[in-house]
Protein backbone atom coordinates (compact mmCIF):
# COMPACT_ATOMS: atom_id res chain seq x y z
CA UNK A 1 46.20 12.66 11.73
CA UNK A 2 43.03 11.17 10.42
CA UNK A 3 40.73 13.34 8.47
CA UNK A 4 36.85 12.42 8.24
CA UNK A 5 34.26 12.52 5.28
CA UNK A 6 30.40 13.87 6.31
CA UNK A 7 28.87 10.79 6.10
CA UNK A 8 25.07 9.99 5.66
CA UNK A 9 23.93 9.50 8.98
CA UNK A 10 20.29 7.99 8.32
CA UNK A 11 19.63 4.10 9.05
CA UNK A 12 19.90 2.26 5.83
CA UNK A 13 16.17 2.24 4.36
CA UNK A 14 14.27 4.85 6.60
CA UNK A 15 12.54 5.73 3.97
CA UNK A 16 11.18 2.42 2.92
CA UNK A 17 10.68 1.75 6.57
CA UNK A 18 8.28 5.16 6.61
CA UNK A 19 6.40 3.57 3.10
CA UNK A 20 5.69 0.29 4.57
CA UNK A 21 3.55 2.02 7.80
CA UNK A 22 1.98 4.69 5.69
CA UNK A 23 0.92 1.56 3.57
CA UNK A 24 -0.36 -0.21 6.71
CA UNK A 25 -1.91 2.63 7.91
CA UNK A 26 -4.03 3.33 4.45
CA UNK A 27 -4.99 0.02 4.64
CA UNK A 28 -6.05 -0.09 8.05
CA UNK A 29 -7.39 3.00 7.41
CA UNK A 30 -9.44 1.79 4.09
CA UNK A 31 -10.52 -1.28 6.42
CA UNK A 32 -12.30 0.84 9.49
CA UNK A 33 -13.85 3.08 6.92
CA UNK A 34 -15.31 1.04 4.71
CA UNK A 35 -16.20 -1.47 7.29
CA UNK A 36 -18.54 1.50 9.29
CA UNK A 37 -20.35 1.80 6.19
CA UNK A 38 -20.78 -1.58 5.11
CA UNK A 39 -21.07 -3.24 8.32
CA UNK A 40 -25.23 -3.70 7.30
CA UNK A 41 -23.85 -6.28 4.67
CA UNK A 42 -21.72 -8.23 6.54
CA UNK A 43 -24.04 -10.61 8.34
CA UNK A 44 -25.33 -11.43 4.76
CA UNK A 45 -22.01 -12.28 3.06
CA UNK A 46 -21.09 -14.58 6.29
CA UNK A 47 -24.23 -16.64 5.56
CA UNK A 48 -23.26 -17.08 2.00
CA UNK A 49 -25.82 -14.54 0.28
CA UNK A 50 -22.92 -13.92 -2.68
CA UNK A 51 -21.81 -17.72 -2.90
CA UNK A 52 -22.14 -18.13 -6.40
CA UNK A 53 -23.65 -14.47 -7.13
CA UNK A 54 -20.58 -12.46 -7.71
CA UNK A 55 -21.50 -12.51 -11.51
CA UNK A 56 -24.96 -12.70 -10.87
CA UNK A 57 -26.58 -8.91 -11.19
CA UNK A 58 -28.65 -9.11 -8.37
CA UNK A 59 -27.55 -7.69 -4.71
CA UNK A 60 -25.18 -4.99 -6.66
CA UNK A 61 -24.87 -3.25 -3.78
CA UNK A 62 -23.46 -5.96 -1.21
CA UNK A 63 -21.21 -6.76 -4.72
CA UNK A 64 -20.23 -3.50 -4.23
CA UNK A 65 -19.40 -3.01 -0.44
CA UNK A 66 -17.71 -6.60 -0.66
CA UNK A 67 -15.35 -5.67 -3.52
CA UNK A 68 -14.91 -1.85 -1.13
CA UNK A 69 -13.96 -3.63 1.47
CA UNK A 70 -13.06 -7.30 1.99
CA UNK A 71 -12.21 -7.76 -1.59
CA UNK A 72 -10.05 -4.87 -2.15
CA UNK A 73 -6.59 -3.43 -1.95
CA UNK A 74 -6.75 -3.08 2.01
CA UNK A 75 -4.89 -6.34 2.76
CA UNK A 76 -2.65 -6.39 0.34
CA UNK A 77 -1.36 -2.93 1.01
CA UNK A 78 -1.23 -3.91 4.65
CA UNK A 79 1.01 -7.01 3.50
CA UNK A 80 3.25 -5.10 1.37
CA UNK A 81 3.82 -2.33 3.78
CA UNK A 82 5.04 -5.12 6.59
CA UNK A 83 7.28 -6.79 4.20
CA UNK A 84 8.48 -3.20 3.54
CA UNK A 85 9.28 -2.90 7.05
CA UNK A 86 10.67 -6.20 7.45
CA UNK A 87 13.06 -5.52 4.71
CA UNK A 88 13.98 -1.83 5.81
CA UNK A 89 14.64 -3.26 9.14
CA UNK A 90 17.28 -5.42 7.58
CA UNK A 91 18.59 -2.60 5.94
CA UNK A 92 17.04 -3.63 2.66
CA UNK A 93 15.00 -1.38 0.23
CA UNK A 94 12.25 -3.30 -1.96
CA UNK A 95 12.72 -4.52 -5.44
CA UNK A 96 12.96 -1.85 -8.04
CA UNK A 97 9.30 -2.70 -9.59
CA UNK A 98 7.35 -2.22 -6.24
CA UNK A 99 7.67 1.57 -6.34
CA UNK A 100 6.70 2.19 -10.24
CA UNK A 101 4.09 -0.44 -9.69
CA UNK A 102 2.21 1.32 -7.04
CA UNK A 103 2.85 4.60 -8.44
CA UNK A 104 1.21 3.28 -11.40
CA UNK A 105 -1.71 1.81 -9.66
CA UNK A 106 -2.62 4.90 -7.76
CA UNK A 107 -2.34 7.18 -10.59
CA UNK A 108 -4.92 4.84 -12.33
CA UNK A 109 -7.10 4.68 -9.50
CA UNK A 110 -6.86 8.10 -8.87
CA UNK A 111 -8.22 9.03 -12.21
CA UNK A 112 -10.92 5.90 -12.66
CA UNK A 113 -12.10 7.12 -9.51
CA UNK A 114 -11.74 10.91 -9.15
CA UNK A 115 -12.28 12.82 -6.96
CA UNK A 116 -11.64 10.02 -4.44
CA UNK A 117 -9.39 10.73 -1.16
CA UNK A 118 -7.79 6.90 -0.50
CA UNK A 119 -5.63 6.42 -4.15
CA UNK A 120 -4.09 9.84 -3.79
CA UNK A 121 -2.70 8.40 0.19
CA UNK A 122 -0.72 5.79 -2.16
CA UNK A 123 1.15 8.07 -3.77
CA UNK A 124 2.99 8.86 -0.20
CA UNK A 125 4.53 5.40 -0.03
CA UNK A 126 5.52 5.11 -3.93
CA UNK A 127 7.32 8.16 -3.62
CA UNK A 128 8.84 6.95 -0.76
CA UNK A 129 9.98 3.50 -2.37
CA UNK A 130 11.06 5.29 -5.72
CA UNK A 131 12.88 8.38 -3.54
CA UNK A 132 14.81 5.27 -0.84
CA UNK A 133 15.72 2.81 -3.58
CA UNK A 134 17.18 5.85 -5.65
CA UNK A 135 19.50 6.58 -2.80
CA UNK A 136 20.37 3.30 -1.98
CA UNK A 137 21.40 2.50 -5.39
CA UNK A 138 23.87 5.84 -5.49
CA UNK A 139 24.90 4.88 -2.28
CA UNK A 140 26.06 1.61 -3.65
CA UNK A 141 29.34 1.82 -5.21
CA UNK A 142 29.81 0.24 -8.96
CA UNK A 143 31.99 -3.25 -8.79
């Protein structure tokens, strides 16, 4: 007679897995967005109109669309959120700084920058990095 516990059926990590594309997606997102309304600058910064300039305080307004767009968060939230996949797809959550981190980050930006729509997205994946390493580590049992 063999008796059987309920038994968490969920793939190791889902939740990380479901962080790294809603990171992807906010920066892809970020990226189309801010590329439709910058687009006017781009032919400029390709023939080297800020070589040299970022510091300088003319052109603030290319400064600004470069540092909106090319030079910020997009691709590194696009990175992190495929290394979160890649690790959730080895049944790995991320380290236990990555979820506080960005948590921290978009509260910042979220108040530096209120009432703005794209730090609030972030909050998604850090909850979902804090909530799927918090499982994982209960799942884990002490040596």
């Amino acid at each position: 007679m063999s008796t059987t516990t309920a038994q968490d059926t969920t793939e190791p990590a889902t939740l990380t897995k479901w962080g790294g594309w809603s990171c992807v997606a906010i920066g892809l997102g970020h990226s189309a967005v801010g590329a439709s309304m910058t687009w006017r600058h781009w032919a400029g910064w390709m023939a080297g109109d800020l070589h040299w300039g970022l510091g300088s305080p003319e052109m603030p307004e290319s400064k600004l669309a470069f540092w909106a767009v090319p030079g910020s968060f997009a691709l590194p939230m696009v990175l992190l959120g495929l290394m979160a996949v890649a690790q959730a797809s080895e049944g790995r959550t991320l380290p236990r700084h990555v979820g506080p981190a960005l948590l921290a980050w978009a509260v910042f930006g979220a108040y530096v920058c209120f009432p703005t729509f794209g730090f609030f997205l972030a909050f998604v994946p850090a909850a979902l990095f804090l909530l799927d390493g918090r499982r994982s580590r209960r799942a884990v049992p002490a040596p």
